[in-house]
Protein backbone atom coordinates (compact mmCIF):
# COMPACT_ATOMS: atom_id res chain seq x y z
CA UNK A 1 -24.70 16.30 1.22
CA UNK A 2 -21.33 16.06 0.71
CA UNK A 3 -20.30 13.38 2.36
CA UNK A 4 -22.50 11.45 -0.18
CA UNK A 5 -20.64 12.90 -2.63
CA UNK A 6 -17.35 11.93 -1.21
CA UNK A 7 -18.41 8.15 -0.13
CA UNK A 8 -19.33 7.92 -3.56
CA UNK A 9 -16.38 9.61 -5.28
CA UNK A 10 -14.28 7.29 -3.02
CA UNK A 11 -16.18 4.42 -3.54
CA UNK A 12 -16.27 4.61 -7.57
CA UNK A 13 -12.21 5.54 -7.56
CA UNK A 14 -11.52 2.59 -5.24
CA UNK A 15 -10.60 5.17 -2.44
CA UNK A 16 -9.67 3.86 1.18
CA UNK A 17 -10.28 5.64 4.03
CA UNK A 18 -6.51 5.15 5.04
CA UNK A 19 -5.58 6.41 1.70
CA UNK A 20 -7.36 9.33 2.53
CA UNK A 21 -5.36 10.11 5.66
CA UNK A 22 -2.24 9.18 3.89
CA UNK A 23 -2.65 12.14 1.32
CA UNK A 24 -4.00 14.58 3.10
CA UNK A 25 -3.27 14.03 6.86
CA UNK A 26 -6.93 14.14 7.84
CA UNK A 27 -6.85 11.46 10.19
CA UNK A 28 -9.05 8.27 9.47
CA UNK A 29 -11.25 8.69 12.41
CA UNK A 30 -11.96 11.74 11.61
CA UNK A 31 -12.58 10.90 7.52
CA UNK A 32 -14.85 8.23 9.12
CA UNK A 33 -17.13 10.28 10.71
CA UNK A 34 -17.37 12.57 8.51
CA UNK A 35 -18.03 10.32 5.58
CA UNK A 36 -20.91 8.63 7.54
CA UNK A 37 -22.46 12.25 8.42
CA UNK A 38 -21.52 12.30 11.83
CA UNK A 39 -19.08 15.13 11.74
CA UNK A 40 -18.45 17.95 9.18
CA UNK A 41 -15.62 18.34 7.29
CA UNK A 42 -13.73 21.97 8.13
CA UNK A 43 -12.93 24.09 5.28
CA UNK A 44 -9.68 22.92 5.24
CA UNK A 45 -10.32 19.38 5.26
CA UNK A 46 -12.46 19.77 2.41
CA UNK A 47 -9.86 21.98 0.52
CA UNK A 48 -8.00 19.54 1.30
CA UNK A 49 -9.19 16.87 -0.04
CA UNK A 50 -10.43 18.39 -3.30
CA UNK A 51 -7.16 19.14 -4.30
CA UNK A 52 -5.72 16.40 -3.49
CA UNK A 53 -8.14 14.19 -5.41
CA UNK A 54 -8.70 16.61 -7.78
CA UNK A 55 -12.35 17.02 -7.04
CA UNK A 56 -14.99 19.59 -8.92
CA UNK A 57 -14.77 22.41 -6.65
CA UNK A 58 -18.05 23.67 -8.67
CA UNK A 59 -19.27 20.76 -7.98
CA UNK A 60 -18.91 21.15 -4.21
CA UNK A 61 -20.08 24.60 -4.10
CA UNK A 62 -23.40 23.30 -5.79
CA UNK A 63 -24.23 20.87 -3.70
CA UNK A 64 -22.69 22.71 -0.76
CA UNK A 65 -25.81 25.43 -1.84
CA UNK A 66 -28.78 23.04 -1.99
């Protein structure tokens, strides 16, 4: 899933939440649930936040295929 992916990424890059909403304007509730499963990230958001934190977009389309 990718939030997994995501939590982890965050989590091994010492990635807030808050940080999250500061650089992409995804606001932390939001981030929150969607980090926890509980809401999916748009196609934007995800965008988004790969650019941002210069995530593997292949990477994201593989496990966004599984």
């Amino acid at each position: 899933m990718i939030s997994n992916y995501l939590k982890e990424y965050f989590k091994e890059n010492g990635i807030t939440q808050q940080e999250v909403e500061n650089k992409t304007g995804i606001e932390r509730p939001k981030v929150n649930l969607s980090l926890n499963g509980k809401r999916k990230l748009t196609a934007d958001e995800l965008i988004k936040i790969a650019i941002v934190f210069d995530l593997d977009l292949n990477k994201i389309k593989e496990i966004i295929r599984q």
